[in-house]
C-alpha atoms as a PDB file:
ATOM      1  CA  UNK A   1      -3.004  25.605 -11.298  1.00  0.00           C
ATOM      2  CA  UNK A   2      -5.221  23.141 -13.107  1.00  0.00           C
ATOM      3  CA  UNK A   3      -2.000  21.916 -14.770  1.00  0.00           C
ATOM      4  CA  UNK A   4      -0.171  21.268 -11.829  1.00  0.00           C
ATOM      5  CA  UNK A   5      -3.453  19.039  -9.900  1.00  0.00           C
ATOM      6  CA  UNK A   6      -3.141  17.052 -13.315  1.00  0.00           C
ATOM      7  CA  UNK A   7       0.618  16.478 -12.467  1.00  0.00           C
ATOM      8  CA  UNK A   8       0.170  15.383  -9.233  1.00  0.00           C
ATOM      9  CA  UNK A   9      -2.942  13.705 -10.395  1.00  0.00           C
ATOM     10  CA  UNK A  10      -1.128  11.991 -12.407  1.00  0.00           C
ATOM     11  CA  UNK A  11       2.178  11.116 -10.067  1.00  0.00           C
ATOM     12  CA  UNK A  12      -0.396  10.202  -7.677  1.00  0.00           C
ATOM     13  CA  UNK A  13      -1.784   7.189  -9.668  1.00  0.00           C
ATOM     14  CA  UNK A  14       1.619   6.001 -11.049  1.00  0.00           C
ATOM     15  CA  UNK A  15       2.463   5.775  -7.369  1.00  0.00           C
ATOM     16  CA  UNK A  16      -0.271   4.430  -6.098  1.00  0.00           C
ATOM     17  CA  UNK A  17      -0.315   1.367  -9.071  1.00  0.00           C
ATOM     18  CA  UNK A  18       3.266   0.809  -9.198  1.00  0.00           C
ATOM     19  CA  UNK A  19       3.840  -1.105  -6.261  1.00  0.00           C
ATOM     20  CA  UNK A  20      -0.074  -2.826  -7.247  1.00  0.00           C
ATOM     21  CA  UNK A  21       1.115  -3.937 -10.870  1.00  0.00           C
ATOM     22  CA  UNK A  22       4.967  -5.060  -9.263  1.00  0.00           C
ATOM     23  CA  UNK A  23       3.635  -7.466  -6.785  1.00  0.00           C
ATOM     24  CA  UNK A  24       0.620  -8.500  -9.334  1.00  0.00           C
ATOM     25  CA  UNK A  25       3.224  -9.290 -11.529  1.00  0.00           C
ATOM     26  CA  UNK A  26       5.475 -11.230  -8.908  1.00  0.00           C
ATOM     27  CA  UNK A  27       3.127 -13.360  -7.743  1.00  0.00           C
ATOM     28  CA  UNK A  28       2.828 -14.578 -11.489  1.00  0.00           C
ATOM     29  CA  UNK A  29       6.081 -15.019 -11.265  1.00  0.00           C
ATOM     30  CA  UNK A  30       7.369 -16.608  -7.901  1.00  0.00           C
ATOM     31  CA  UNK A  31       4.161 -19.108  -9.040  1.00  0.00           C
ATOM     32  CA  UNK A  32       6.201 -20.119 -11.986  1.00  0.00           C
ATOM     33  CA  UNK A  33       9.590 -20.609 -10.768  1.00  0.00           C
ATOM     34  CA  UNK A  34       7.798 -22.842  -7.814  1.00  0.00           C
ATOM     35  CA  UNK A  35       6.058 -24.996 -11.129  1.00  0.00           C
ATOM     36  CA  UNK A  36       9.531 -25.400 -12.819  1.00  0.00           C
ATOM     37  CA  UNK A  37       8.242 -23.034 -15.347  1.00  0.00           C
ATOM     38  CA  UNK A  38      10.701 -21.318 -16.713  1.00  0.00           C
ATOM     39  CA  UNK A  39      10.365 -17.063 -17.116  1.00  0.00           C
ATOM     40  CA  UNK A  40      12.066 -15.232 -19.531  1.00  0.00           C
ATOM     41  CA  UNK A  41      11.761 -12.105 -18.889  1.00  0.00           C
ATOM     42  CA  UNK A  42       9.992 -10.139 -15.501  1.00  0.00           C
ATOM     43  CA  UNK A  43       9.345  -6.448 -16.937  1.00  0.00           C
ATOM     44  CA  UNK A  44       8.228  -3.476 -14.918  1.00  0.00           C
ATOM     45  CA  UNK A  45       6.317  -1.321 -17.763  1.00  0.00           C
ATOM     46  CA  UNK A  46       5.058  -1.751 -21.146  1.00  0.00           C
ATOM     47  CA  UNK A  47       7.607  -2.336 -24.218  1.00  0.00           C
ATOM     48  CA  UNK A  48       9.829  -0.651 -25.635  1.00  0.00           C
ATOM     49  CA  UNK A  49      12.912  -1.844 -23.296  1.00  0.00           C
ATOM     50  CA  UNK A  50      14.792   0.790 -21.963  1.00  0.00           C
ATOM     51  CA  UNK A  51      17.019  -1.467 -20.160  1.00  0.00           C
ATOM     52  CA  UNK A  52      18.026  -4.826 -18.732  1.00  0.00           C
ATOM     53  CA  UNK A  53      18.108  -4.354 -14.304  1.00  0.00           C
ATOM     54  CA  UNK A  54      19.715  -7.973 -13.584  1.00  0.00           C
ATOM     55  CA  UNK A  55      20.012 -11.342 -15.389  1.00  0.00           C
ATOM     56  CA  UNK A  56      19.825 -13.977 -12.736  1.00  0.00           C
ATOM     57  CA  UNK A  57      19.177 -17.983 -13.287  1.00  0.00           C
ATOM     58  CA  UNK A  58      18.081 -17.317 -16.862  1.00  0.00           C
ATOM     59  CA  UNK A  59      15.174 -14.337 -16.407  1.00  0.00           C
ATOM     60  CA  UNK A  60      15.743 -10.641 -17.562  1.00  0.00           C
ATOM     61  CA  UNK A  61      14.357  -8.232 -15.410  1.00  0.00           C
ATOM     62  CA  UNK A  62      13.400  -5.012 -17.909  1.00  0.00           C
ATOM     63  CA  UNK A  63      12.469  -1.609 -17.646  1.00  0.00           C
ATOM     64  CA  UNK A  64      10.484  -0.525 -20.038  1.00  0.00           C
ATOM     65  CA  UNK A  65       9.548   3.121 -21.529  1.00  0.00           C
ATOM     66  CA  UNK A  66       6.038   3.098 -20.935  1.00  0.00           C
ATOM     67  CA  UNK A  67       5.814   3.249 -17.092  1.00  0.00           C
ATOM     68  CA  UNK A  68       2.113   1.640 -16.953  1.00  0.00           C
ATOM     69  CA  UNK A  69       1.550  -1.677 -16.472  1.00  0.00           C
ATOM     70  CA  UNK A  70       3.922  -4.929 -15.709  1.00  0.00           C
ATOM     71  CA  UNK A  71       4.474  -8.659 -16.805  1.00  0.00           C
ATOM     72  CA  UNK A  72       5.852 -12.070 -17.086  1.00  0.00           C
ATOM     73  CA  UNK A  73       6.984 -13.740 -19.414  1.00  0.00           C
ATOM     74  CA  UNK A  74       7.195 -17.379 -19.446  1.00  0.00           C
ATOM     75  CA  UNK A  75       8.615 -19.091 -21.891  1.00  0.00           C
ATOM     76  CA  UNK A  76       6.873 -21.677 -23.896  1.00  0.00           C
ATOM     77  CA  UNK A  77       3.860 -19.524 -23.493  1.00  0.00           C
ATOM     78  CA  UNK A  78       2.144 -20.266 -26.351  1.00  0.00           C
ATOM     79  CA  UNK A  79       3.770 -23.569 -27.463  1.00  0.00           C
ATOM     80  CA  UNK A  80       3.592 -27.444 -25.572  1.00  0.00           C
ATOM     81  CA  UNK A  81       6.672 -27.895 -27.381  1.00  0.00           C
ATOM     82  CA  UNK A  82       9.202 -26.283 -25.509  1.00  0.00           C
ATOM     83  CA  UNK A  83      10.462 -28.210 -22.154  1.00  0.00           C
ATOM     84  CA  UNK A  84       9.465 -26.264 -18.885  1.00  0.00           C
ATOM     85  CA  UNK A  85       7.196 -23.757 -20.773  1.00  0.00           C
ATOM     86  CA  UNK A  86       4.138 -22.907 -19.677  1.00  0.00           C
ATOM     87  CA  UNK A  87       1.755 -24.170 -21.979  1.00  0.00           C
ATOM     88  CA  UNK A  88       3.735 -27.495 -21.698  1.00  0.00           C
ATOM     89  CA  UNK A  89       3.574 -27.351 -17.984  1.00  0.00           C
ATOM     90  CA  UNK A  90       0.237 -29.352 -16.171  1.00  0.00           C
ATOM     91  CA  UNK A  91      -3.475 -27.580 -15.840  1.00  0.00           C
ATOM     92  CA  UNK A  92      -2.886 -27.436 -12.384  1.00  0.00           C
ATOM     93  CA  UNK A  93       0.560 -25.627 -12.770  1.00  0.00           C
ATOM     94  CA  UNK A  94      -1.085 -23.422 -15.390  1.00  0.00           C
ATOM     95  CA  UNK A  95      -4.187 -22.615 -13.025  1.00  0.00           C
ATOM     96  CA  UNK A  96      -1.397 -21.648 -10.241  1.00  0.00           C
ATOM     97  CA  UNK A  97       0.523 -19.058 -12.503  1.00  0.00           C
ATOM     98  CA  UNK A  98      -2.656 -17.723 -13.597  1.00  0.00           C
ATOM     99  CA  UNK A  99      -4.438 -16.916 -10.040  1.00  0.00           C
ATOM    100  CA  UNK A 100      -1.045 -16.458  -8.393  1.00  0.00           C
ATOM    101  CA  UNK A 101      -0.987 -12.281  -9.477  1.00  0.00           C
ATOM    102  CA  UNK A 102      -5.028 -11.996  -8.019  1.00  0.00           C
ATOM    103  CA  UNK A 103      -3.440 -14.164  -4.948  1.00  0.00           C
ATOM    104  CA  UNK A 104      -0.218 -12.047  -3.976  1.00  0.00           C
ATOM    105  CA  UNK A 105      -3.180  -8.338  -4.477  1.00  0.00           C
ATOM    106  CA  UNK A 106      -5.055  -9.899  -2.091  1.00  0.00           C
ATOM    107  CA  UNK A 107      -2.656 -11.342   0.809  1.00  0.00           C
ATOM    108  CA  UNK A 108      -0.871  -7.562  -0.067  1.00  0.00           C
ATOM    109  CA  UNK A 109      -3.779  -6.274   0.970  1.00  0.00           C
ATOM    110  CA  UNK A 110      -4.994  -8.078   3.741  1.00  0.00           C
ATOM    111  CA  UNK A 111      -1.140  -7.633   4.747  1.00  0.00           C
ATOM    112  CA  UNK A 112      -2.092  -3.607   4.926  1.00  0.00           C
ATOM    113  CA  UNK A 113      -5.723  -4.305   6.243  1.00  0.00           C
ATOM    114  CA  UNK A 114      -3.496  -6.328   9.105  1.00  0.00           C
ATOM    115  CA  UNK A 115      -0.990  -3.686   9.854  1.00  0.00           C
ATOM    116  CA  UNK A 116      -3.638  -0.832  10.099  1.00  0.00           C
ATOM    117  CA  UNK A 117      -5.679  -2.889  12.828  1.00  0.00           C
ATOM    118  CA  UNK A 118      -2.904  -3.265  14.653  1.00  0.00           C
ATOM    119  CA  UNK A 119      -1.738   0.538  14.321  1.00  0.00           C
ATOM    120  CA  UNK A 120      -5.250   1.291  15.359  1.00  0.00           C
ATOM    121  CA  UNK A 121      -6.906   4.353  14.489  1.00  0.00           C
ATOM    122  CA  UNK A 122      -5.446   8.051  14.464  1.00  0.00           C
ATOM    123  CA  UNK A 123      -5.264   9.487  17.960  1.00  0.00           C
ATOM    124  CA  UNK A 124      -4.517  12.711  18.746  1.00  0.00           C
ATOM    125  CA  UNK A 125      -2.346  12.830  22.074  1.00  0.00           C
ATOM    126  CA  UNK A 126      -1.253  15.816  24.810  1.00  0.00           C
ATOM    127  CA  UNK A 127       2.288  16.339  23.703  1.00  0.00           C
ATOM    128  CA  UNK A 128       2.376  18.618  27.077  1.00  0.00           C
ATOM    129  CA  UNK A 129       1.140  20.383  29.416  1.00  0.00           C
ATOM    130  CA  UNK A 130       2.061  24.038  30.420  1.00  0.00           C
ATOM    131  CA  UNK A 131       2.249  24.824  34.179  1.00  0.00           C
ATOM    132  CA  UNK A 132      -0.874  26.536  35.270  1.00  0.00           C
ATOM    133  CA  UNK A 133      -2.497  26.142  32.297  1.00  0.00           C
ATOM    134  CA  UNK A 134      -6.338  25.114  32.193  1.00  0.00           C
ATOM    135  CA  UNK A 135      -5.199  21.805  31.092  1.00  0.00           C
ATOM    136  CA  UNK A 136      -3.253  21.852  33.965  1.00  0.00           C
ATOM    137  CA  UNK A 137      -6.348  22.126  36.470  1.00  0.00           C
ATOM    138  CA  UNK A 138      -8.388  19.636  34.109  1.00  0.00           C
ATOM    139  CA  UNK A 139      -5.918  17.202  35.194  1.00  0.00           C
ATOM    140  CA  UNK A 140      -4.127  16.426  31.815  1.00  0.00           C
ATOM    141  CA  UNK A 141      -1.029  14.298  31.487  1.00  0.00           C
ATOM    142  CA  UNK A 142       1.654  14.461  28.326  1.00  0.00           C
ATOM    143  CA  UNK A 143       0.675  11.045  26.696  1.00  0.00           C
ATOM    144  CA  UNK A 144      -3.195  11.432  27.457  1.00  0.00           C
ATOM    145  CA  UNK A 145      -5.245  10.443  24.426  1.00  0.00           C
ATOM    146  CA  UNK A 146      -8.344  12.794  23.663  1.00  0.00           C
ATOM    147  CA  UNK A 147     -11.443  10.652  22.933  1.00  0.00           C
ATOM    148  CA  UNK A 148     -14.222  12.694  23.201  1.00  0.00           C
ATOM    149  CA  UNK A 149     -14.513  16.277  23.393  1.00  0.00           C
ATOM    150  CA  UNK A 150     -18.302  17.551  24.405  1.00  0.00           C
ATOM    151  CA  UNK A 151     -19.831  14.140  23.481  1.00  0.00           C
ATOM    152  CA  UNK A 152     -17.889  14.483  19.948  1.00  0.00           C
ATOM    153  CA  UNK A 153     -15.664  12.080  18.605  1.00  0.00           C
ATOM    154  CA  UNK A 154     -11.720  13.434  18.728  1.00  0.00           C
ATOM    155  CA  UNK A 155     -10.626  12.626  15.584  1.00  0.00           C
ATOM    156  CA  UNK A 156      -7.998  15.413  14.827  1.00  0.00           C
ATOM    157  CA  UNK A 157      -6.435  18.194  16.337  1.00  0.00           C
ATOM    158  CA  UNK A 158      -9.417  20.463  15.153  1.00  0.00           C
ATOM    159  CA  UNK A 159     -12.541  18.513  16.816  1.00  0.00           C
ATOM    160  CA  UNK A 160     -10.915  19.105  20.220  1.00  0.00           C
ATOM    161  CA  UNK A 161     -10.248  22.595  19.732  1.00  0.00           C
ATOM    162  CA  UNK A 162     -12.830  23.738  18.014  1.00  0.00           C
ATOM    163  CA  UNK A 163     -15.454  23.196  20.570  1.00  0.00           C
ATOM    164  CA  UNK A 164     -13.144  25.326  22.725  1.00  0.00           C
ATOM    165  CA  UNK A 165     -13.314  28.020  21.153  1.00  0.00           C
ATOM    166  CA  UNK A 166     -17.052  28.131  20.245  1.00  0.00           C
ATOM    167  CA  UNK A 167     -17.562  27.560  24.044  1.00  0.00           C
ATOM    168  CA  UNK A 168     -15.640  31.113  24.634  1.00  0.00           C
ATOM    169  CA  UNK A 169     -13.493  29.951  27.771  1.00  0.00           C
ATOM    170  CA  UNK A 170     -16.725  27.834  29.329  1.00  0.00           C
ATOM    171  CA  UNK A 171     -15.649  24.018  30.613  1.00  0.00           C
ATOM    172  CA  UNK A 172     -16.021  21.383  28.021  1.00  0.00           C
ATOM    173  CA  UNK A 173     -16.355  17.826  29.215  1.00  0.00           C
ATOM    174  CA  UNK A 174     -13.251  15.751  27.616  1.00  0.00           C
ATOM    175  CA  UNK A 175     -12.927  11.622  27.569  1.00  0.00           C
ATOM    176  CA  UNK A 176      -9.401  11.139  27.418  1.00  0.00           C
ATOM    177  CA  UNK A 177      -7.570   7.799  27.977  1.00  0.00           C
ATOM    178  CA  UNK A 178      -4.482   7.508  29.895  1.00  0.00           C
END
């Protein structure tokens, strides 16, 4: 059993930082092309290559064998020399590439941060209500949302029906809205 939480221990992370590292590495890279920089190759994973996706206006896009990890590489990177590299390119181009993977993290993740508020937070709704049913006679509707159950937060299916049953068939006060 321990084996198997380190599997999904594992599978967990590499899901949880792939898309992190992809759009890390894309913002490096959508940076460049809008500098004129030129990118030779955008790789998902660390070297070895284990094969070429797409060639498209001059940039490989690898996958590599070592599933951990991401990058960009620009060409010129190291030398002023060569025409639309990036150490040729200006300090302010530079400064761009280089904040542009910390920039696309964070407007990813004020894009989530966004998208929760307006999902709102988990609500646990009557699906239905069975004729005659003490529901029934509390006045429940399908599409009621549960609120509060005895003064209690309703935060999942088991604070509202917990305090049911611990009240053995005795009225609990409920704060739904409708």
């Amino acid at each position: 059993m321990a084996f198997e939480n380190t599997l999904w221990a594992i599978g967990g992370f590499f899901i949880v930082l792939t898309p992190i590292v992809l759009i890390h590495e894309l913002g490096h890279f959508i940076a460049a092309r809008l500098s004129n920089i030129r990118v030779e190759e955008f790789g998902f994973g660390l070297p070895p290559r284990a094969a070429v996706i797409a060639k498209r206006k001059g940039t490989l896009f690898t996958l590599n064998w070592i599933p951990l990890g991401g990058f960009v590489r620009p060409a010129g990177e190291d030398d002023p020399n060569v025409a639309g590299g990036l150490a040729a390119a200006s300090k302010r181009a530079r400064f761009f590439v280089l904040i542009a993977g910390a920039g696309a993290n964070f407007i990813m993740a004020f894009l989530i941060w966004w998208g929760a508020y307006l999902i709102g937070p988990p609500a646990v709704a009557v699906g239905g209500v069975d004729p005659g049913s003490p529901a029934e006679a509390a006045g429940l509707q399908a599409g009621d949302f549960f609120i509060e159950v005895d003064g209690q937060a309703a935060l999942n299916s088991s604070s509202i029906a917990n305090p049911m049953y611990e009240n053995g068939g005795q009225p609990v006060e409920l704060v739904v809205k409708r």
